[in-house]
PDB file of N, CA and C in Angstrom:
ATOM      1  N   UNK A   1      20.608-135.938 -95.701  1.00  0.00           N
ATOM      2  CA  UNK A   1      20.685-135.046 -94.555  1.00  0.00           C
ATOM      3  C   UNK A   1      20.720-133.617 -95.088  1.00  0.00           C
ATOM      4  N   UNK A   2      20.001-132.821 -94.487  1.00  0.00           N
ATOM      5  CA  UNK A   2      19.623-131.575 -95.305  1.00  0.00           C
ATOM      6  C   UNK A   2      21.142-130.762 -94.391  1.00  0.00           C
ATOM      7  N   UNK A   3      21.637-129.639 -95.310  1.00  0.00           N
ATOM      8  CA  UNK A   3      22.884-129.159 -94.883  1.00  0.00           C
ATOM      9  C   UNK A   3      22.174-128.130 -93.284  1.00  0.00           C
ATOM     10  N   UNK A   4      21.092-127.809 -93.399  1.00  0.00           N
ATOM     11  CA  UNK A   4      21.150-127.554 -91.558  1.00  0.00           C
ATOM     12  C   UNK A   4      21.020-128.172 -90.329  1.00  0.00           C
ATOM     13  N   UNK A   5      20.849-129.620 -90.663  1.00  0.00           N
ATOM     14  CA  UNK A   5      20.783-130.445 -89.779  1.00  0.00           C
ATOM     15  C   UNK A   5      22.618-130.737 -89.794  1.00  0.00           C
ATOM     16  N   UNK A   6      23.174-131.164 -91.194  1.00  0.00           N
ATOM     17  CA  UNK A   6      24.677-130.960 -90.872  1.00  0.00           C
ATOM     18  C   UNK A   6      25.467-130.314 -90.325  1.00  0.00           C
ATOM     19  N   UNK A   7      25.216-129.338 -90.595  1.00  0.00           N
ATOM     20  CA  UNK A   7      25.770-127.790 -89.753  1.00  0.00           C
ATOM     21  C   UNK A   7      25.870-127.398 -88.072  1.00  0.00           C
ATOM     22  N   UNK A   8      24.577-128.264 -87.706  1.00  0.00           N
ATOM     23  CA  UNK A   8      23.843-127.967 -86.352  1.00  0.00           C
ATOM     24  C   UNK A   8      25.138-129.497 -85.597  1.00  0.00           C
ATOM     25  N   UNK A   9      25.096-130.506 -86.365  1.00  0.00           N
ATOM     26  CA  UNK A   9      25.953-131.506 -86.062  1.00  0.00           C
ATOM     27  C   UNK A   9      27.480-130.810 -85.726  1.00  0.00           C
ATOM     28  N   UNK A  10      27.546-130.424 -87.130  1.00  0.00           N
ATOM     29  CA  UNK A  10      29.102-129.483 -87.097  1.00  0.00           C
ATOM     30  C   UNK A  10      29.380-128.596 -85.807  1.00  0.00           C
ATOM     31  N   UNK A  11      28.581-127.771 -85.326  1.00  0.00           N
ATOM     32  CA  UNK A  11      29.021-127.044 -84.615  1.00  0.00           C
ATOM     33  C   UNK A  11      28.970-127.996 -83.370  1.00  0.00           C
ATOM     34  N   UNK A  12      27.954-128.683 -82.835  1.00  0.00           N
ATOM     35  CA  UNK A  12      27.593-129.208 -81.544  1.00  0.00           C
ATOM     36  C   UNK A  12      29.315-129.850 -81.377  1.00  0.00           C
ATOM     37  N   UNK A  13      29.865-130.330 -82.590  1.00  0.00           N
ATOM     38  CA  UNK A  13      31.196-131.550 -82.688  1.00  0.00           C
ATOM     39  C   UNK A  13      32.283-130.504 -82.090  1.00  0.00           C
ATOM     40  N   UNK A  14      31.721-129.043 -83.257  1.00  0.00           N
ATOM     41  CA  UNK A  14      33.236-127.722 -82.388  1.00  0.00           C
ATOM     42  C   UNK A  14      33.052-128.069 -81.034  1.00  0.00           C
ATOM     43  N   UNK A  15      32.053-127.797 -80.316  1.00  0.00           N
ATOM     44  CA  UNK A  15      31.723-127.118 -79.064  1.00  0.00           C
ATOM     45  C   UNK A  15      32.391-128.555 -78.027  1.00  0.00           C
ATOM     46  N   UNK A  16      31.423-129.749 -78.812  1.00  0.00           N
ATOM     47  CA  UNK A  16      32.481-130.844 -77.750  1.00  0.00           C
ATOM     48  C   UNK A  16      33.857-130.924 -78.290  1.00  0.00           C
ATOM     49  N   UNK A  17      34.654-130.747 -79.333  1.00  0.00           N
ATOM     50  CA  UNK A  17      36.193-130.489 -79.041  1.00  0.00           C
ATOM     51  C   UNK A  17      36.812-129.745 -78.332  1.00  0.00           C
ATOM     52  N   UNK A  18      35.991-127.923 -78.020  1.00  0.00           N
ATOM     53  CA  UNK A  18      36.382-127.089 -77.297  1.00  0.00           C
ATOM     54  C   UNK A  18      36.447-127.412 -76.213  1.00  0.00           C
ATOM     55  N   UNK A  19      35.287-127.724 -76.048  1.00  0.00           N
ATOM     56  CA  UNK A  19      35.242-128.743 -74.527  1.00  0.00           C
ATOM     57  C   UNK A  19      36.584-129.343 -73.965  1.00  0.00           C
ATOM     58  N   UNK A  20      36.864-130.374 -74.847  1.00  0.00           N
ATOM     59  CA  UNK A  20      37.819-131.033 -74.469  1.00  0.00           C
ATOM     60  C   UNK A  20      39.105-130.813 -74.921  1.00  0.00           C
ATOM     61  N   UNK A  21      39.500-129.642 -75.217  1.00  0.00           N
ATOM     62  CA  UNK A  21      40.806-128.818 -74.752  1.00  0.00           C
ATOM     63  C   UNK A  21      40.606-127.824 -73.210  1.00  0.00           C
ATOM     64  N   UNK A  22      39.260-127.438 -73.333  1.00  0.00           N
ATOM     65  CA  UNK A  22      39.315-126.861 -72.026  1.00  0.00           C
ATOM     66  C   UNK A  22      39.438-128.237 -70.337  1.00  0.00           C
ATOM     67  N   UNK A  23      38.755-129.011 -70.865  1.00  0.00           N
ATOM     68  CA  UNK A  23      39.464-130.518 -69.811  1.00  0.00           C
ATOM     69  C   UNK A  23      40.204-130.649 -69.657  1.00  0.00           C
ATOM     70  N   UNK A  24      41.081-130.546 -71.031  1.00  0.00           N
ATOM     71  CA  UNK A  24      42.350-131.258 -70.841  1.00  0.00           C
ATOM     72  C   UNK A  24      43.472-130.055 -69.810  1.00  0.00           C
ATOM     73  N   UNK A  25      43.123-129.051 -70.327  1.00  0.00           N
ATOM     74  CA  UNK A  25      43.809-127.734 -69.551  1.00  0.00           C
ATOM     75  C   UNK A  25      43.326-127.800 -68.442  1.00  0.00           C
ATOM     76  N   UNK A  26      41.931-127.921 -67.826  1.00  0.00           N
ATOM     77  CA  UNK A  26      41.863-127.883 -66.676  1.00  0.00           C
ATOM     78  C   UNK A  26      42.632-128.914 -65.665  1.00  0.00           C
ATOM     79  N   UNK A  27      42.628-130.484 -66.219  1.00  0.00           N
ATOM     80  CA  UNK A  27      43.370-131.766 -65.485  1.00  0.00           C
ATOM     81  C   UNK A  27      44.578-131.555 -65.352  1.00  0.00           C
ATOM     82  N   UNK A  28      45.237-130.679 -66.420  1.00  0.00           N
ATOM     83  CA  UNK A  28      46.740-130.330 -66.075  1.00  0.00           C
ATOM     84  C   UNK A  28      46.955-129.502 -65.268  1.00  0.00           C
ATOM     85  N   UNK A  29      46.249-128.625 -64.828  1.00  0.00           N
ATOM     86  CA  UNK A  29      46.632-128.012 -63.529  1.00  0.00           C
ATOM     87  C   UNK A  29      45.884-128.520 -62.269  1.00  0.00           C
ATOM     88  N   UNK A  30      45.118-128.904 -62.217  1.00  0.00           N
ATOM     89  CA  UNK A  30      44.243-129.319 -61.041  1.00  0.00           C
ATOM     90  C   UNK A  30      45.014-130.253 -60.332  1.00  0.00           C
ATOM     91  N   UNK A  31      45.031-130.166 -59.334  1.00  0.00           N
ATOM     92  CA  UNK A  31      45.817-131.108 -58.146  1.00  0.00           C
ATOM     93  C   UNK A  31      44.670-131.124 -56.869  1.00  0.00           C
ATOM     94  N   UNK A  32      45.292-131.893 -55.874  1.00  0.00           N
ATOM     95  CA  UNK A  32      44.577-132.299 -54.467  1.00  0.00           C
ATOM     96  C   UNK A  32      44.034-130.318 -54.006  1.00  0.00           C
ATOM     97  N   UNK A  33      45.330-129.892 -53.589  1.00  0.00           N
ATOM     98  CA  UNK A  33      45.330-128.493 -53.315  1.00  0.00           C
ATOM     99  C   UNK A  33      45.095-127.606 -53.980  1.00  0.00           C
ATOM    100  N   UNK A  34      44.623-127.437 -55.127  1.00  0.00           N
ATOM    101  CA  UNK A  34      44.271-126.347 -55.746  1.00  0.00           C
ATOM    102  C   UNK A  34      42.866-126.650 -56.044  1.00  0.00           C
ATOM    103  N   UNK A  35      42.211-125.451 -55.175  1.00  0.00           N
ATOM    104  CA  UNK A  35      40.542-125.807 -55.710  1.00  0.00           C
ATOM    105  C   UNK A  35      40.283-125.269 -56.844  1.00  0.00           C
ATOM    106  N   UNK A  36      39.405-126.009 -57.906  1.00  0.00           N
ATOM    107  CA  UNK A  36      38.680-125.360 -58.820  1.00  0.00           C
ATOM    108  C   UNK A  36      38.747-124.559 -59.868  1.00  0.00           C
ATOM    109  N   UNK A  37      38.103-123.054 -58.411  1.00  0.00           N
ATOM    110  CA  UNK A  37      38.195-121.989 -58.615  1.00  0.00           C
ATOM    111  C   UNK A  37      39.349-121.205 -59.287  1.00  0.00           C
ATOM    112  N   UNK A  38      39.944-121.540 -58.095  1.00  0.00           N
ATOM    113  CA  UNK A  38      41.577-121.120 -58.265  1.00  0.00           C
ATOM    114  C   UNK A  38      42.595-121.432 -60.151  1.00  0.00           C
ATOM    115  N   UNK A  39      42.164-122.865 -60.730  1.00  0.00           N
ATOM    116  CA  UNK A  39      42.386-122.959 -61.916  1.00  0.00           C
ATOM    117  C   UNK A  39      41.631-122.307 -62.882  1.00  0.00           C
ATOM    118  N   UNK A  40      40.377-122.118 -62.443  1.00  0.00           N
ATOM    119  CA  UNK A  40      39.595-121.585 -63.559  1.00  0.00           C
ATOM    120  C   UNK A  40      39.878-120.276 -63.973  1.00  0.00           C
ATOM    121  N   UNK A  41      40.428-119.584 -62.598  1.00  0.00           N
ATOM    122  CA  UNK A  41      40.963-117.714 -62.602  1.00  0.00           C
ATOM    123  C   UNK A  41      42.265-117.833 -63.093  1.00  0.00           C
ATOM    124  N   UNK A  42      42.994-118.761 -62.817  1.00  0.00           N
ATOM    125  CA  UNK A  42      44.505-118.438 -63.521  1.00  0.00           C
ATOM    126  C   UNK A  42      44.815-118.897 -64.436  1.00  0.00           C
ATOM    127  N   UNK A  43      44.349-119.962 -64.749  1.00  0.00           N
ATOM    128  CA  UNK A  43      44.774-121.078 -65.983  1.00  0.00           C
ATOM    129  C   UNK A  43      43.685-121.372 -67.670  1.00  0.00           C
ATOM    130  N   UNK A  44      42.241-121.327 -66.779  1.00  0.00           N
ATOM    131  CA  UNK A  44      41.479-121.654 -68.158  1.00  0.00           C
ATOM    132  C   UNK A  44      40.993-120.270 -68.365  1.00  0.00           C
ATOM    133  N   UNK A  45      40.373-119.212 -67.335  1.00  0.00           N
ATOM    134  CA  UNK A  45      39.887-118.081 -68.146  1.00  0.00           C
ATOM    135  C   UNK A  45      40.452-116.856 -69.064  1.00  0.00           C
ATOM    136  N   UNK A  46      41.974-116.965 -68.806  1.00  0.00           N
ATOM    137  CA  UNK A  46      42.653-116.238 -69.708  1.00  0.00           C
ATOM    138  C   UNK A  46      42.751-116.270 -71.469  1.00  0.00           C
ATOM    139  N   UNK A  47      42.641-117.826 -71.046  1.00  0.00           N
ATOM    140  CA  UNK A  47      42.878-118.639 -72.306  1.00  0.00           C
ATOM    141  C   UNK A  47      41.355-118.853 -73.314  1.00  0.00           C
ATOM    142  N   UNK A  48      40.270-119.274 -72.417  1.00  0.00           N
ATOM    143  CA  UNK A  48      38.855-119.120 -72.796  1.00  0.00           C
ATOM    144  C   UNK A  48      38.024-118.693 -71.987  1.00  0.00           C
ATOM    145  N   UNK A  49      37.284-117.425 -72.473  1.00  0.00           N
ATOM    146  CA  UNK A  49      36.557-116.579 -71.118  1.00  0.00           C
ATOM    147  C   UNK A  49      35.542-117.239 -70.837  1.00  0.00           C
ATOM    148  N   UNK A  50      35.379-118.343 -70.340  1.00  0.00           N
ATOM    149  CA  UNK A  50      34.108-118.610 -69.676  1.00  0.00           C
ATOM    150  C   UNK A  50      33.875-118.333 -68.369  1.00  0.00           C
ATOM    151  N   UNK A  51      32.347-118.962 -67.821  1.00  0.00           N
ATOM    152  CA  UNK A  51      32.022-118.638 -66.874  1.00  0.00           C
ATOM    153  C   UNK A  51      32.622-119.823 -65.960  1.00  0.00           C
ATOM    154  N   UNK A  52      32.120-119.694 -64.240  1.00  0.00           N
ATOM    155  CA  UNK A  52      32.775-121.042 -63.711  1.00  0.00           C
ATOM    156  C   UNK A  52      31.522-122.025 -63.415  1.00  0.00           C
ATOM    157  N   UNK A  53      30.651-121.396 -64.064  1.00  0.00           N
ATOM    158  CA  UNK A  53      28.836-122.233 -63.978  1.00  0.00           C
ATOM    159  C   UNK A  53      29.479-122.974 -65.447  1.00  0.00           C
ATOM    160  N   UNK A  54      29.894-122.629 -66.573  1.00  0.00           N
ATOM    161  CA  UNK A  54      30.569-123.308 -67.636  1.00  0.00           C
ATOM    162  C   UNK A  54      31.368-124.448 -67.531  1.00  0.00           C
ATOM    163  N   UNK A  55      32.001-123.740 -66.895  1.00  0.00           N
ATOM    164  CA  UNK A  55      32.868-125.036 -66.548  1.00  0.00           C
ATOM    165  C   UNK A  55      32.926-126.053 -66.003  1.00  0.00           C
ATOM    166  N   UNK A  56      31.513-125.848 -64.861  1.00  0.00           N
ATOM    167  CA  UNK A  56      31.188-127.335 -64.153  1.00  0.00           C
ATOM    168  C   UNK A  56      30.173-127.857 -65.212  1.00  0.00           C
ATOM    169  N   UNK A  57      29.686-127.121 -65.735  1.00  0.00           N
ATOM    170  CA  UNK A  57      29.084-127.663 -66.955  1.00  0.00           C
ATOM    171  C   UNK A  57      29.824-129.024 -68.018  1.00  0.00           C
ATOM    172  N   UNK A  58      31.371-128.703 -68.272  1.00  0.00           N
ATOM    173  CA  UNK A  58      32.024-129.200 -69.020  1.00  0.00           C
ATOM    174  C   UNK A  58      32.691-130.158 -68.420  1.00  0.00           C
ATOM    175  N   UNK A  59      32.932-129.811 -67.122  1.00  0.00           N
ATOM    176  CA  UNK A  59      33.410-131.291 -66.658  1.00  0.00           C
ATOM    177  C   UNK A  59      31.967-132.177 -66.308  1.00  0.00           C
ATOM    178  N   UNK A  60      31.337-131.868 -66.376  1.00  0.00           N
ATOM    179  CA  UNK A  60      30.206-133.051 -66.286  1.00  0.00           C
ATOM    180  C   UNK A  60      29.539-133.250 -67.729  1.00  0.00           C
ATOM    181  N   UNK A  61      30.062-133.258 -68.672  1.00  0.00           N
ATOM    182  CA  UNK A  61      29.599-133.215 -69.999  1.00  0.00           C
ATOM    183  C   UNK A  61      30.960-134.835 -70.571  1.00  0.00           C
ATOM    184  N   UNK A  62      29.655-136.048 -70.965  1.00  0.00           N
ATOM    185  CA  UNK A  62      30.334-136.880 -70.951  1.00  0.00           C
ATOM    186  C   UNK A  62      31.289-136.789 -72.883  1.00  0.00           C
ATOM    187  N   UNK A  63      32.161-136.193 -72.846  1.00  0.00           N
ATOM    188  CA  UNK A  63      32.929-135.763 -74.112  1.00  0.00           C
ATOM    189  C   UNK A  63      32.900-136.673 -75.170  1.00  0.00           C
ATOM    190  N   UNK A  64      34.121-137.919 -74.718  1.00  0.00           N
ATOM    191  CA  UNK A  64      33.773-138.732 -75.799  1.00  0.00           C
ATOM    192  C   UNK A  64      32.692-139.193 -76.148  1.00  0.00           C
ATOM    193  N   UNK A  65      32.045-140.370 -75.475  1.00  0.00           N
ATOM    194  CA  UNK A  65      30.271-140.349 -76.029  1.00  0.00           C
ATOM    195  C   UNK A  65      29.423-139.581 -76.637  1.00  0.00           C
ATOM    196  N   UNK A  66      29.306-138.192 -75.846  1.00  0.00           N
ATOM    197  CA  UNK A  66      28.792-137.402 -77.350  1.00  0.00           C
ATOM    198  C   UNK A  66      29.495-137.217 -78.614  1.00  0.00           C
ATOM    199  N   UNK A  67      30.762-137.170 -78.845  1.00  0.00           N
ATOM    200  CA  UNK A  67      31.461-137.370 -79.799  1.00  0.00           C
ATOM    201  C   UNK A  67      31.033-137.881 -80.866  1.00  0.00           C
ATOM    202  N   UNK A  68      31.248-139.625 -80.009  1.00  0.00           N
ATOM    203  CA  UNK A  68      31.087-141.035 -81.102  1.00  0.00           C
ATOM    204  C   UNK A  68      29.559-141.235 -81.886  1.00  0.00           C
ATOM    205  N   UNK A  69      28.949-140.423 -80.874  1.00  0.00           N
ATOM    206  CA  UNK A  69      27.689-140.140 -81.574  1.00  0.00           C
ATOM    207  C   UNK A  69      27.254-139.092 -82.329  1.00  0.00           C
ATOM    208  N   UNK A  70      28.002-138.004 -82.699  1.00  0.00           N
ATOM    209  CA  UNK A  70      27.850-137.064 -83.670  1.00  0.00           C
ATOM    210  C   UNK A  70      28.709-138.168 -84.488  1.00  0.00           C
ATOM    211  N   UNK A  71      29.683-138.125 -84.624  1.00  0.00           N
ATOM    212  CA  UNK A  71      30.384-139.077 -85.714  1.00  0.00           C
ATOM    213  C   UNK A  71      29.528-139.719 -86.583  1.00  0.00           C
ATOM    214  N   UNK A  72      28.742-140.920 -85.927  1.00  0.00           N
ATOM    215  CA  UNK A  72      27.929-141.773 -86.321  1.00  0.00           C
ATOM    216  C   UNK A  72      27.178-141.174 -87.200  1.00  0.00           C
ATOM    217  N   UNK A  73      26.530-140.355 -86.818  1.00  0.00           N
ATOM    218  CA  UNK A  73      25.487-139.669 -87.677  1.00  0.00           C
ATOM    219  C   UNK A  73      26.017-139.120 -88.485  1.00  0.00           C
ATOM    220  N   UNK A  74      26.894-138.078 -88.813  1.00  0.00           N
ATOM    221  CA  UNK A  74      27.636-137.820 -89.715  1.00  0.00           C
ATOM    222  C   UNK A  74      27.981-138.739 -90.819  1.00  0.00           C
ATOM    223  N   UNK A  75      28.504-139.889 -90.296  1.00  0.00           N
ATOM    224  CA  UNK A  75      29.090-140.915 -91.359  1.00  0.00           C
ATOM    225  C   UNK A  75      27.639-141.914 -92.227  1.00  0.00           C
ATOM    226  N   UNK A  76      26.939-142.025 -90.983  1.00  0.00           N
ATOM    227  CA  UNK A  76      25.737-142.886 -91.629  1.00  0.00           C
ATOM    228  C   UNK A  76      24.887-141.764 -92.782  1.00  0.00           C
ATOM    229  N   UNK A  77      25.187-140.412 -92.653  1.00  0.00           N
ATOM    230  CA  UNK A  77      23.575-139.793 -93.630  1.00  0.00           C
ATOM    231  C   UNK A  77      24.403-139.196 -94.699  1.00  0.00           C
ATOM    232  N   UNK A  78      25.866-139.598 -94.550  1.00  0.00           N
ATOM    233  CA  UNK A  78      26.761-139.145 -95.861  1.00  0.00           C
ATOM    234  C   UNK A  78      26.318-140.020 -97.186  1.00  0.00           C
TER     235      UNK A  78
END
C-alpha cells in the first residue's frame, strides 16, 4: 500500500471518529422537545464549528460500518 493511499485511509478514519464524538454529543442532548437546531446552536457548535447542512450529514453517515471497513483495509495491506 503506497503511503498516500494510507494517509487518505488515515484521515477518512479521523473524520469518521470526529464524527462520532460529534453523535455522541449530539444524542446527549437531544430529547423529544428540543429540536435539532436548537442543539446544534448551543451544544455542538461551540465545541465544533460546523455547519447544520454538516450535521445532518453526520447523523446520516453510517459510522461504525465505515469504520470496520477502513480497519480492514488497513490491516489486510499491512
Amino acid at each position: 500500500m503506497s503511503s498516500l493511499s494510507k494517509r487518505s485511509l488515515g484521515v477518512q478514519r479521523n473524520k469518521l471518529l470526529r464524527y462520532r464524538l460529534i453523535k455522541d454529543l449530539y444524542y446527549l442532548h437531544k430529547t423529544e422537545d428540543i429540536p435539532t437546531t436548537v442543539v446544534w446552536r448551543k451544544y455542538i457548535c461551540p465545541v465544533y464549528p460546523i455547519s447544520r447542512t454538516t450535521l445532518y450529514e453526520i447523523l446520516c453517515t453510517p459510522i461504525t460500518t465505515e469504520l470496520k471497513k477502513i480497519e480492514e483495509l488497513l490491516n489486510n495491506k499491512n
